[in-house]
N, C-alpha and C. Protein backbone atom coordinates (compact mmCIF):
# COMPACT_ATOMS: atom_id res chain seq x y z
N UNK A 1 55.05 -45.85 -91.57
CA UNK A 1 53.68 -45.70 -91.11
C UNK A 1 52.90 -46.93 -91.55
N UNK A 2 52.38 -47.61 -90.70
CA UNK A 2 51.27 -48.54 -91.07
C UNK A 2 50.45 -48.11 -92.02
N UNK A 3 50.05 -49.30 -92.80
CA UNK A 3 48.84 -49.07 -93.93
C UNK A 3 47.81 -48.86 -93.41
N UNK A 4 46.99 -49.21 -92.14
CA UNK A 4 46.35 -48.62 -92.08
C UNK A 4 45.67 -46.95 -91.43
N UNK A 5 47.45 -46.46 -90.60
CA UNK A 5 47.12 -45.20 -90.72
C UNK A 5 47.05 -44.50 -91.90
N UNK A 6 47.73 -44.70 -92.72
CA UNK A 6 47.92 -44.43 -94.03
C UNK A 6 46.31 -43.94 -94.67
N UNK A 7 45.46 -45.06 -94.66
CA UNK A 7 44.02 -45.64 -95.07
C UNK A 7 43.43 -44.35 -94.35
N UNK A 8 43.35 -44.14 -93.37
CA UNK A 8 42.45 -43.04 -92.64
C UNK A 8 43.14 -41.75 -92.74
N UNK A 9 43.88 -41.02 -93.33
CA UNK A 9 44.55 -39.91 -93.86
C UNK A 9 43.88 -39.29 -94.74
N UNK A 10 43.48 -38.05 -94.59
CA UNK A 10 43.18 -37.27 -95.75
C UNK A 10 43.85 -36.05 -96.35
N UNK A 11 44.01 -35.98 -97.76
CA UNK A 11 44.67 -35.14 -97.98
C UNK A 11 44.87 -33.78 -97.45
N UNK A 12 45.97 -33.44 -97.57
CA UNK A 12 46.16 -31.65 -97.00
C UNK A 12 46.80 -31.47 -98.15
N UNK A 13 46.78 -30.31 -98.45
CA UNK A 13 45.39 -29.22 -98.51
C UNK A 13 44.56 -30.25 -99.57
N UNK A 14 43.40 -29.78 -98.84
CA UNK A 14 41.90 -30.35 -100.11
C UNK A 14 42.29 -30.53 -101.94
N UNK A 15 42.13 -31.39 -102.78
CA UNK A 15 42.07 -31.39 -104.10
C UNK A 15 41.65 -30.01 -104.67
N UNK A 16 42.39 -29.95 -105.77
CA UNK A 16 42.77 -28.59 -106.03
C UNK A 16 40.73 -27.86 -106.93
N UNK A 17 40.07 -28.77 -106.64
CA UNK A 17 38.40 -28.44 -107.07
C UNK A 17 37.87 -27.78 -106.16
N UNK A 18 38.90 -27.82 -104.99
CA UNK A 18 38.17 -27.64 -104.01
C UNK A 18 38.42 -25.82 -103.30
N UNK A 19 37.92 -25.01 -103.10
CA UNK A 19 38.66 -23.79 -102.52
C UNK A 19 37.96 -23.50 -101.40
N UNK A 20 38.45 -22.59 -100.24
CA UNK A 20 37.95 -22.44 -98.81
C UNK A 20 38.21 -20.86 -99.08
N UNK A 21 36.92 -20.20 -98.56
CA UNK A 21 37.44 -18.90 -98.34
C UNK A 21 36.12 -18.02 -97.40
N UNK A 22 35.98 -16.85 -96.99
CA UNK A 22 35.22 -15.95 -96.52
C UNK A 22 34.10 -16.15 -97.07
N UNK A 23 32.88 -16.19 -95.83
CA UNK A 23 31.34 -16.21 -96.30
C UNK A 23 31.21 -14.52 -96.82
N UNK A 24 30.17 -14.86 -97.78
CA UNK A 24 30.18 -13.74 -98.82
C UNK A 24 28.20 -13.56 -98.27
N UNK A 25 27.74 -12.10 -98.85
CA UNK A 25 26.35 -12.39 -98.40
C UNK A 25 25.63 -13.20 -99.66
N UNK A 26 26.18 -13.45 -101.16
CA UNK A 26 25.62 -14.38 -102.22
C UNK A 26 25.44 -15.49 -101.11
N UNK A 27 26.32 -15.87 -99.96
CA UNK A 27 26.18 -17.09 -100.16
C UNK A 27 24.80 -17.48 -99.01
N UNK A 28 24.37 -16.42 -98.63
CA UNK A 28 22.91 -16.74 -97.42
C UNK A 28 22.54 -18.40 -97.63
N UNK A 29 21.99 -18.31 -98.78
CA UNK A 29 20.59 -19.17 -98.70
C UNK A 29 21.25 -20.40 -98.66
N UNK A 30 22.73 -20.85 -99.33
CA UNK A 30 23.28 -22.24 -99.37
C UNK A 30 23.60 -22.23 -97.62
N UNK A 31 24.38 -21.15 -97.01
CA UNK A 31 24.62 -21.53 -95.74
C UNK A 31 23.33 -22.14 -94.60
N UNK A 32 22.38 -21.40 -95.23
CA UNK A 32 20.94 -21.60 -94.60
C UNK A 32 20.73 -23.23 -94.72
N UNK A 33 20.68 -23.62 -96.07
CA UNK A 33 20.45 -25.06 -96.10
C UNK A 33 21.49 -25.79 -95.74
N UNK A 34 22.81 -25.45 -95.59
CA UNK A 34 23.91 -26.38 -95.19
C UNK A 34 23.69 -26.55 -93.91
N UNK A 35 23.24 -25.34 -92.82
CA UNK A 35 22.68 -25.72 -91.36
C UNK A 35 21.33 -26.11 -91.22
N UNK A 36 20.79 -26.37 -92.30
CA UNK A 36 19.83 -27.67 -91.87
C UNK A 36 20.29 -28.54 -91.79
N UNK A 37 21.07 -29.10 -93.28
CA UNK A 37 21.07 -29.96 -93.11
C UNK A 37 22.07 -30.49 -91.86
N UNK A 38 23.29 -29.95 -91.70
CA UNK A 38 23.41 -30.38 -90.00
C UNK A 38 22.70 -30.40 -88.75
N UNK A 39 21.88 -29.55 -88.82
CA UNK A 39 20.31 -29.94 -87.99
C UNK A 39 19.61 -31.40 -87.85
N UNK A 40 19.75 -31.89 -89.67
CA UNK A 40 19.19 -33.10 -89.65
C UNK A 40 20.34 -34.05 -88.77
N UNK A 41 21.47 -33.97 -89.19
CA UNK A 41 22.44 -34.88 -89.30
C UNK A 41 22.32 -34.75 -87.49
N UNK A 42 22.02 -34.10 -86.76
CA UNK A 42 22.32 -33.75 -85.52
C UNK A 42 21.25 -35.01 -84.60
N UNK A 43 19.87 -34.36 -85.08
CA UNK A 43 19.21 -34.38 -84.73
C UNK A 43 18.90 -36.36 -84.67
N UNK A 44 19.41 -36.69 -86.19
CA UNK A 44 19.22 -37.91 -86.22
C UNK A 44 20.29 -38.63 -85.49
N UNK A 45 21.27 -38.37 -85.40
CA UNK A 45 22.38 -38.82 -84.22
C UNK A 45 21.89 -39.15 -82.89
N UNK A 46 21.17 -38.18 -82.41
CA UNK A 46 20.49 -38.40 -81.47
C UNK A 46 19.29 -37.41 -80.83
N UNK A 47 18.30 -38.59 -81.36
CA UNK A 47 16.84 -38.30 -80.82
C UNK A 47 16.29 -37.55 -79.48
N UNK A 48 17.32 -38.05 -78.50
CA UNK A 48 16.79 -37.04 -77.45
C UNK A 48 17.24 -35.96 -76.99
N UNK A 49 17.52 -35.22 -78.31
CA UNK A 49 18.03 -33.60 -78.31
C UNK A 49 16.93 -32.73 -78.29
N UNK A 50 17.14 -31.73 -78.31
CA UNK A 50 15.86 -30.47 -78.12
C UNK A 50 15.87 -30.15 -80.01
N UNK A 51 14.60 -30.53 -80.33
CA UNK A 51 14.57 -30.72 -82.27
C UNK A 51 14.20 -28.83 -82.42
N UNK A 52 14.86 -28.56 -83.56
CA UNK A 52 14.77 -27.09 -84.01
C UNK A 52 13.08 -27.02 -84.43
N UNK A 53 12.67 -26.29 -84.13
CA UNK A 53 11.06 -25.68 -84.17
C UNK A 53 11.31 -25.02 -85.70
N UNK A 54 10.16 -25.28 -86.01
CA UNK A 54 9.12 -24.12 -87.63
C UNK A 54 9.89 -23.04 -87.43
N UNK A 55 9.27 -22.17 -86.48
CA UNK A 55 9.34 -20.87 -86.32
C UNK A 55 11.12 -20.41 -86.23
N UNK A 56 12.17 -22.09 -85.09
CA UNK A 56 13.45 -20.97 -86.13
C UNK A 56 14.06 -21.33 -87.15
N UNK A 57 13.38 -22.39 -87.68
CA UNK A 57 13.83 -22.76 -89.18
C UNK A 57 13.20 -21.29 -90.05
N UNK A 58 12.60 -21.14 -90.06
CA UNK A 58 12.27 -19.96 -90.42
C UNK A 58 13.22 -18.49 -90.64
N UNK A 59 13.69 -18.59 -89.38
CA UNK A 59 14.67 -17.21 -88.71
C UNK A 59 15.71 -17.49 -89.26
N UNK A 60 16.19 -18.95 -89.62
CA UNK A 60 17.79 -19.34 -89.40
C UNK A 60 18.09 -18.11 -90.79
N UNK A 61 17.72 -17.64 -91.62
CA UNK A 61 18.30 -16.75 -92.74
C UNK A 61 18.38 -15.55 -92.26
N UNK A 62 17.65 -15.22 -91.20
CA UNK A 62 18.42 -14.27 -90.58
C UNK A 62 19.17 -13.72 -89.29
N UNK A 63 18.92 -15.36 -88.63
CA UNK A 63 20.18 -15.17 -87.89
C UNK A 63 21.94 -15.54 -88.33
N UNK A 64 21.69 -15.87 -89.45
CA UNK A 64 23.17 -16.35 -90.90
C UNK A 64 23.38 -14.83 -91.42
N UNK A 65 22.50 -13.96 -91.56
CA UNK A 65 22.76 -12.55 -92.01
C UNK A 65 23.69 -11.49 -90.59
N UNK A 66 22.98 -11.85 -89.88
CA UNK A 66 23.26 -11.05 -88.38
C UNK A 66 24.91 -11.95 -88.50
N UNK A 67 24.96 -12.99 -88.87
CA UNK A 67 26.42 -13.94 -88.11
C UNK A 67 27.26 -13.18 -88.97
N UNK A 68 27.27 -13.14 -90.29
CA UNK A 68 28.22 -12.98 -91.18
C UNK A 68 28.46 -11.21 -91.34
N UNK A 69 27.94 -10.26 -90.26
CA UNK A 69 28.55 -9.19 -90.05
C UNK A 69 28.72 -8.91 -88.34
N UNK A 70 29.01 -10.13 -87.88
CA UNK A 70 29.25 -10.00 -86.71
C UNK A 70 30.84 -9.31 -86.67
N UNK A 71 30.91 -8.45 -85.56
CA UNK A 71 32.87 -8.04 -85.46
C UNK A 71 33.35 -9.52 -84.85
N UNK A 72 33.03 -10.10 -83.75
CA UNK A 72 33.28 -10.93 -83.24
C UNK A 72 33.61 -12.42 -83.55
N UNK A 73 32.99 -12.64 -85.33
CA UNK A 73 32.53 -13.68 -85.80
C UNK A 73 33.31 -14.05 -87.23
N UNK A 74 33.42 -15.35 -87.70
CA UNK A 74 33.96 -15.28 -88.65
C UNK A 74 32.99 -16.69 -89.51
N UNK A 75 33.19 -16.70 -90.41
CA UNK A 75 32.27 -17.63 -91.09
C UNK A 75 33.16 -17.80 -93.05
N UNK A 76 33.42 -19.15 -92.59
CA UNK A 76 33.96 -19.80 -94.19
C UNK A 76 33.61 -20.58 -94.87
N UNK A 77 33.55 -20.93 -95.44
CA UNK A 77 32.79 -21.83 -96.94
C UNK A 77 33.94 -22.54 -97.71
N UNK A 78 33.99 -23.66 -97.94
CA UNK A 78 34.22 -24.56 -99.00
C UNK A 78 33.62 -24.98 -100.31
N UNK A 79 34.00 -24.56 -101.69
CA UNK A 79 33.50 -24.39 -102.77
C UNK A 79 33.89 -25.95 -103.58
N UNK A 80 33.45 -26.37 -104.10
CA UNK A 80 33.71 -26.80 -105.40
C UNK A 80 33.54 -26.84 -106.54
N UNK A 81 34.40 -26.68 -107.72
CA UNK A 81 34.26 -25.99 -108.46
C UNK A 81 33.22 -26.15 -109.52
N UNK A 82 32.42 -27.51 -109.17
CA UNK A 82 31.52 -27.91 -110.24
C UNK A 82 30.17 -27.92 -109.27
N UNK A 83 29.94 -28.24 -108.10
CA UNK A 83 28.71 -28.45 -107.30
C UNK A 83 28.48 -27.20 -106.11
N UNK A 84 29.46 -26.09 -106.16
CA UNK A 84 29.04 -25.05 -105.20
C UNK A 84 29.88 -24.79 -103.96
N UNK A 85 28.57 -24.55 -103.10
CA UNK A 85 29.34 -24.56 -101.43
C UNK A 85 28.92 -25.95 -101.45
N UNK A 86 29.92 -26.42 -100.81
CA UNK A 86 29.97 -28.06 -99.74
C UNK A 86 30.07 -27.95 -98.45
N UNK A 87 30.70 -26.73 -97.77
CA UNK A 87 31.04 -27.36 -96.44
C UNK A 87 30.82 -24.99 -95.92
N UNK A 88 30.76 -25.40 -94.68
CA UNK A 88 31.03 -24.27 -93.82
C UNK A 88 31.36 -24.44 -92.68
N UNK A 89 31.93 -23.10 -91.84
CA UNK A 89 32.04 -23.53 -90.25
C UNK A 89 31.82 -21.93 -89.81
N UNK A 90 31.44 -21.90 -88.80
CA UNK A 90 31.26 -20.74 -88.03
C UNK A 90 32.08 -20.83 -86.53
N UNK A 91 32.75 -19.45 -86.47
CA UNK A 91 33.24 -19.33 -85.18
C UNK A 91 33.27 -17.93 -84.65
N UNK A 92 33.79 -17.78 -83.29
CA UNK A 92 33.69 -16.55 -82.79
C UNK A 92 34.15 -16.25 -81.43
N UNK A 93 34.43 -15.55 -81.62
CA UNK A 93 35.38 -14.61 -79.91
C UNK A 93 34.48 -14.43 -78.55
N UNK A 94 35.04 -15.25 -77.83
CA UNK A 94 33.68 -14.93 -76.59
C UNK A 94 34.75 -14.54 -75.27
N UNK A 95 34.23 -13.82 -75.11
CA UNK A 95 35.15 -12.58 -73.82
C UNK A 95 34.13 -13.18 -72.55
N UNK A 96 34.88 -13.36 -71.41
CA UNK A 96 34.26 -13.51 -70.12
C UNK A 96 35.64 -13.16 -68.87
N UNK A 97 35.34 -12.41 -68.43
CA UNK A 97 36.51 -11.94 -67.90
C UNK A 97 36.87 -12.38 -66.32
N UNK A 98 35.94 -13.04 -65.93
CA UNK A 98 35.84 -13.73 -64.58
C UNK A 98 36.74 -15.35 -64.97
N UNK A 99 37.15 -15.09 -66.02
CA UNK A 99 38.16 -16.72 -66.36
C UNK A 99 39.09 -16.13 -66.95
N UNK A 100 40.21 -17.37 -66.56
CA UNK A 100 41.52 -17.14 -67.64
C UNK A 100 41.48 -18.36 -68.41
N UNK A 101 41.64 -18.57 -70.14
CA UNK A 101 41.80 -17.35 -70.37
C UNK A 101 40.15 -16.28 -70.29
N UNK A 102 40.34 -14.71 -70.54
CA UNK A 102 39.40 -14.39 -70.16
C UNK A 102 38.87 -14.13 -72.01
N UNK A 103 39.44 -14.44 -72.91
CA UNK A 103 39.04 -14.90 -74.33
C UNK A 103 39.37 -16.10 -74.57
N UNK A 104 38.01 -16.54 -75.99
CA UNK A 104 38.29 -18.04 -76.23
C UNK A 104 37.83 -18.02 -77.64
N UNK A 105 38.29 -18.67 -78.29
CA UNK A 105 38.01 -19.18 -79.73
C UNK A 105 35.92 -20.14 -79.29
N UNK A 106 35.17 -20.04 -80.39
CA UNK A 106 34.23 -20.60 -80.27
C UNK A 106 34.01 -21.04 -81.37
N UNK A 107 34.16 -22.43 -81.74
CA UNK A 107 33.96 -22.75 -82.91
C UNK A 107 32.06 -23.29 -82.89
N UNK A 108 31.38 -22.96 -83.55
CA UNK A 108 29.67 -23.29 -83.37
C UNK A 108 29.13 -24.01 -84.19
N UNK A 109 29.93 -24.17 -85.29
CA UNK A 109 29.54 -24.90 -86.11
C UNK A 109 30.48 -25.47 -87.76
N UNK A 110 29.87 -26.38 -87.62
CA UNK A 110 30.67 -27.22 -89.26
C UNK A 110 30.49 -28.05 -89.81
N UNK A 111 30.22 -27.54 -90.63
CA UNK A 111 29.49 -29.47 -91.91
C UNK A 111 30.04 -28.93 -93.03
N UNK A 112 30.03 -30.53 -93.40
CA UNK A 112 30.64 -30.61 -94.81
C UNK A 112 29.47 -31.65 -95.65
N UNK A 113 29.14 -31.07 -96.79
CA UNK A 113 28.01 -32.50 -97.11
C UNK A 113 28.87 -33.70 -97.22
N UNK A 114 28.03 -34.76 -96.92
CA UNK A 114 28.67 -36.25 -96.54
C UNK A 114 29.31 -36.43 -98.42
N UNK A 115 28.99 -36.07 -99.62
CA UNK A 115 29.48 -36.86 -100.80
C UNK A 115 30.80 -35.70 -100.95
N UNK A 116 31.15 -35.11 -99.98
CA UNK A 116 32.65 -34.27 -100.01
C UNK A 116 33.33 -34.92 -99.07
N UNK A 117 33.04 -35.53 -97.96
CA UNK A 117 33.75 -35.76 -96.61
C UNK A 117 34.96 -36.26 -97.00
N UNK A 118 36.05 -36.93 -96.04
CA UNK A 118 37.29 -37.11 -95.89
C UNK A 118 37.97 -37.23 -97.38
N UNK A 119 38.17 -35.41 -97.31
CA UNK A 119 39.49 -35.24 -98.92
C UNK A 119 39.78 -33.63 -98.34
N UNK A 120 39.73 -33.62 -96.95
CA UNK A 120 40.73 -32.16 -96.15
C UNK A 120 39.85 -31.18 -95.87
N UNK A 121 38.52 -30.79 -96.62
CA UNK A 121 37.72 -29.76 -96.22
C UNK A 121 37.41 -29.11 -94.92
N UNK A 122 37.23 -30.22 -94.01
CA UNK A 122 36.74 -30.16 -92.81
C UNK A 122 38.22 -29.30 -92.15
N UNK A 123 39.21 -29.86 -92.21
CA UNK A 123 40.30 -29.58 -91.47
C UNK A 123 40.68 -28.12 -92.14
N UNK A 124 40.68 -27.78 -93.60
CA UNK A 124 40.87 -26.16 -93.95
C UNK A 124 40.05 -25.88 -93.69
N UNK A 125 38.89 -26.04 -93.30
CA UNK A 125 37.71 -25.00 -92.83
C UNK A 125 38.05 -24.69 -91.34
N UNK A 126 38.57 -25.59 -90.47
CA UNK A 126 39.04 -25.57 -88.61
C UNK A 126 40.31 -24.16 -89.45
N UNK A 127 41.51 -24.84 -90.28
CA UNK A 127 42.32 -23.77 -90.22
C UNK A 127 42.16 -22.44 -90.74
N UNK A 128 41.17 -22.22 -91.14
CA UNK A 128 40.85 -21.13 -91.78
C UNK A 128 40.23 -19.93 -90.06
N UNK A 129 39.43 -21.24 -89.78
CA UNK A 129 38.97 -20.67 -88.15
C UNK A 129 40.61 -20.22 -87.38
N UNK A 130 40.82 -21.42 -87.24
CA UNK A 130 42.12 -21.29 -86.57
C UNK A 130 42.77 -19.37 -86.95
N UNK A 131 43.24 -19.25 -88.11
CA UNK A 131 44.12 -18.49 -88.65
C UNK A 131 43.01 -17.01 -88.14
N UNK A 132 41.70 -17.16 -88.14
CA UNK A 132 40.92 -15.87 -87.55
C UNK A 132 40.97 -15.56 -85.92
N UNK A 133 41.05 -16.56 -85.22
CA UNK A 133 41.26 -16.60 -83.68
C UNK A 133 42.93 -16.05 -83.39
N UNK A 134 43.57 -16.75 -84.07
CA UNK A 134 45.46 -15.92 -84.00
C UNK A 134 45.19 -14.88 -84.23
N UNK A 135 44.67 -14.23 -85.22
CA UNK A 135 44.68 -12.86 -85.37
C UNK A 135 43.86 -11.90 -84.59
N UNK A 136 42.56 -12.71 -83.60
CA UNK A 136 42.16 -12.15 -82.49
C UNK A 136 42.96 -12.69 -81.19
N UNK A 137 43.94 -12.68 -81.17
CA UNK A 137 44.99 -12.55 -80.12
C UNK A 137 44.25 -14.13 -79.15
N UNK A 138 43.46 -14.62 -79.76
CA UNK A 138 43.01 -16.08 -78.94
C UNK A 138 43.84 -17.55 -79.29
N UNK A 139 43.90 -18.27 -78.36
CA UNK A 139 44.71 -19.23 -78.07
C UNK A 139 43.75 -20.55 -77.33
N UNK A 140 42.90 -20.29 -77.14
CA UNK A 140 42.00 -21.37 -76.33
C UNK A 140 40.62 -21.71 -77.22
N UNK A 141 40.42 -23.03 -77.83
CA UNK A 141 39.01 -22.71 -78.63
C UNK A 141 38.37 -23.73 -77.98
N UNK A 142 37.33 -23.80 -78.14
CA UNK A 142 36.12 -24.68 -77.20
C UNK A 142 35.36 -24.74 -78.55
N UNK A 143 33.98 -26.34 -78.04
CA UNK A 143 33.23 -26.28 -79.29
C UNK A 143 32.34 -27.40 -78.54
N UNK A 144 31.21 -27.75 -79.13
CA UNK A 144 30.29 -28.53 -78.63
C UNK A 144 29.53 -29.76 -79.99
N UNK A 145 29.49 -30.98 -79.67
CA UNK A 145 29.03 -31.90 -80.45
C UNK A 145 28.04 -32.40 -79.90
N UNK A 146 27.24 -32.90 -80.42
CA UNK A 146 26.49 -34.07 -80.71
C UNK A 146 26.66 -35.20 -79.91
N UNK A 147 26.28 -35.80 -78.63
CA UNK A 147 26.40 -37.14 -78.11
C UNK A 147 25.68 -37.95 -79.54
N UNK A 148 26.48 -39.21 -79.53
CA UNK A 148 25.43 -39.88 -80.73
C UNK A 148 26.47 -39.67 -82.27
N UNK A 149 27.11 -38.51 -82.24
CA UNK A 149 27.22 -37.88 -83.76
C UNK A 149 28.89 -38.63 -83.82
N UNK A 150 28.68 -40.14 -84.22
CA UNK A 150 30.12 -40.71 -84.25
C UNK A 150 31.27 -39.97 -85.37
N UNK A 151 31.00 -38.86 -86.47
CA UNK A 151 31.55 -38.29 -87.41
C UNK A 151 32.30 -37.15 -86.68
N UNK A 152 31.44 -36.33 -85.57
CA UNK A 152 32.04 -35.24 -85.39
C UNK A 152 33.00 -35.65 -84.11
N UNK A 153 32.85 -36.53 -83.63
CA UNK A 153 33.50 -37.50 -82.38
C UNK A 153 35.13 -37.70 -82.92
N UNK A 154 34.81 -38.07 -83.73
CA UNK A 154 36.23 -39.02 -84.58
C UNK A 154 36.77 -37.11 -85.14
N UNK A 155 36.39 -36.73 -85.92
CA UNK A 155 36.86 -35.24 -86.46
C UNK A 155 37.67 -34.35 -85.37
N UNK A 156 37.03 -34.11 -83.96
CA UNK A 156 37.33 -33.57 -83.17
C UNK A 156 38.55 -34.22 -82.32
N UNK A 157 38.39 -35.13 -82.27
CA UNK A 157 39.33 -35.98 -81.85
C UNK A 157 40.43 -36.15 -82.51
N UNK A 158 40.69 -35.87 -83.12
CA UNK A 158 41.66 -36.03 -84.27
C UNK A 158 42.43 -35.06 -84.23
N UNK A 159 41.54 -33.79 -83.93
CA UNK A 159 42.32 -32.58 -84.16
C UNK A 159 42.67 -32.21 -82.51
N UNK A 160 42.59 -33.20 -81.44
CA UNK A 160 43.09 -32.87 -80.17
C UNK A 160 42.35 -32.37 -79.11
N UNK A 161 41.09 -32.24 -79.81
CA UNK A 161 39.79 -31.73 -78.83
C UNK A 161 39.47 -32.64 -77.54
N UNK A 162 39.47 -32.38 -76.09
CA UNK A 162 38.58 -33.72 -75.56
C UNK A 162 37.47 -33.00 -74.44
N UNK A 163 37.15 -33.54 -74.31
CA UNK A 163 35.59 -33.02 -73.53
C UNK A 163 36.37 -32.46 -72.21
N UNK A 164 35.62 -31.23 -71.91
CA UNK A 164 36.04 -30.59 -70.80
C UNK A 164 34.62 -30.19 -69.76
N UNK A 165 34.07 -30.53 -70.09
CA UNK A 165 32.35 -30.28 -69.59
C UNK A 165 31.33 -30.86 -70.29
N UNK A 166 30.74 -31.65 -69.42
CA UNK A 166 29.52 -32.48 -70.17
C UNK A 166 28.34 -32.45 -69.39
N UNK A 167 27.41 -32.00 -70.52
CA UNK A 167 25.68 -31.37 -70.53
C UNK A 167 24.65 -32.53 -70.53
N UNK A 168 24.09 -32.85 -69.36
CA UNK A 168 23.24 -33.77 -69.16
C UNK A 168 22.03 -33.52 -69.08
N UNK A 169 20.98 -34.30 -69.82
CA UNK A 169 19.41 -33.80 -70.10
C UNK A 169 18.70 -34.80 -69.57
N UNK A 170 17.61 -34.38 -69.06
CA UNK A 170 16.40 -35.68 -68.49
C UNK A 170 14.95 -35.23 -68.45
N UNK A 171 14.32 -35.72 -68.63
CA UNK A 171 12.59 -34.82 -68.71
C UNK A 171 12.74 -35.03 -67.44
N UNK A 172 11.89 -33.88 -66.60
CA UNK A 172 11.72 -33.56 -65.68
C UNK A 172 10.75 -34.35 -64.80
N UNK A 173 9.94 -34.99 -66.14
CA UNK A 173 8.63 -36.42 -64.85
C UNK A 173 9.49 -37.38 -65.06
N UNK A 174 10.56 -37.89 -65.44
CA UNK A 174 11.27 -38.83 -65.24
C UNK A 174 12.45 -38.87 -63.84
N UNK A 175 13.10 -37.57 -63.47
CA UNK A 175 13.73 -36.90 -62.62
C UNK A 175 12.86 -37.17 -61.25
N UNK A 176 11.48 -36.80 -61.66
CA UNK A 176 10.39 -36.57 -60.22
C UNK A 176 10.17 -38.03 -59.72
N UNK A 177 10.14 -38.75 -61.17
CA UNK A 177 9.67 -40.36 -60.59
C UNK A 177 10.73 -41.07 -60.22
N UNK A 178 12.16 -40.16 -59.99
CA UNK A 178 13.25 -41.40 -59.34
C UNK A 178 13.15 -40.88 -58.50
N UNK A 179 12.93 -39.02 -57.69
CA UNK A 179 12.80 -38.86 -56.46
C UNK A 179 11.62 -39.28 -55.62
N UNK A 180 10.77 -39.11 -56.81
CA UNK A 180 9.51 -39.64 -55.60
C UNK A 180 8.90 -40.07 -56.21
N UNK A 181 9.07 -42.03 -55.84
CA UNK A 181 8.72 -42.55 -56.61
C UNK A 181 7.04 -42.83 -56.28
N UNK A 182 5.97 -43.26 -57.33
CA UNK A 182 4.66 -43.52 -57.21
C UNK A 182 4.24 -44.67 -55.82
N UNK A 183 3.70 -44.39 -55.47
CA UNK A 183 3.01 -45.00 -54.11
C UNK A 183 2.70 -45.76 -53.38
């Protein structure tokens, strides 16, 4: 193997400081701030996203309460043993029966704080997902990034993901002024 695949390798399984397991309800309020802060990380990737409002920064603690007794849903955490939670991911079973397959893995979310990144977290947190979707009889997972977000680009990619549908945004007086243009 070249040195420099070598160089971009991260350990499997994570350093042994590190443990992955089931969101617990102790852990609300860190998951709360860990999806801000991917909010931030999102948001600053790229500016012309739709920015999270007051009002559901507000909610997000209890729409993290509603997630973590979802049947459908599964939600894991990465600990370390001296600084806490570092990392989470959320996923979940979405049934539509007008497709095959007519179930799918939904992975919705995952951060790891950036002073943990590449030492395996990210990838036991996908297999931890992974290992909850096998056991809901699913085989197909889907997930959505960030245009802009070169971290989750490279992550996803890695693990074999590639775009299968892409979501295009435009303000609407910008749309009007290429159809009809001013006078």
């Amino acid at each position: 193997m070249p040195m420099s695949d070598r160089a971009n390798q991260v350990p499997w399984p994570p350093a042994p400081e590190y443990s992955v397991r089931l969101a617990q309800s102790t852990d609300i309020d860190r998951l709360v701030e860990l999806l801000l802060a991917l909010q931030g990380h999102i948001e600053g990737s790229n500016p012309t996203l739709w920015q999270m409002t007051a009002e559901a920064r507000a909610n997000l603690r209890g729409q993290v309460v509603s997630r973590l007794s979802a049947e459908n849903g599964c939600a894991v955490v990465a600990a370390h043993s001296q600084a806490g939670l570092v990392g989470m991911a959320f996923g979940r079973v979405v049934t539509n029966h007008r497709y095959r397959p007519s179930r799918a893995g939904l992975i919705d979310q995952l951060y790891v704080d950036p002073g943990h990144r590449r030492r395996g977290i990210g990838q036991r947190l996908v297999s931890e997902l992974c290992g909850f979707f096998a056991r809901q009889g699913v085989d197909d997972l889907s997930l959505r990034y960030v245009v802009g977000n070169a971290e989750a680009a490279a992550f996803w990619t890695a693990l074999g993901f590639e775009p299968r549908i892409v979501t295009a945004g435009a303000s609407r007086r910008q749309v009007e002024a290429i159809l009809v243009p001013d006078g």
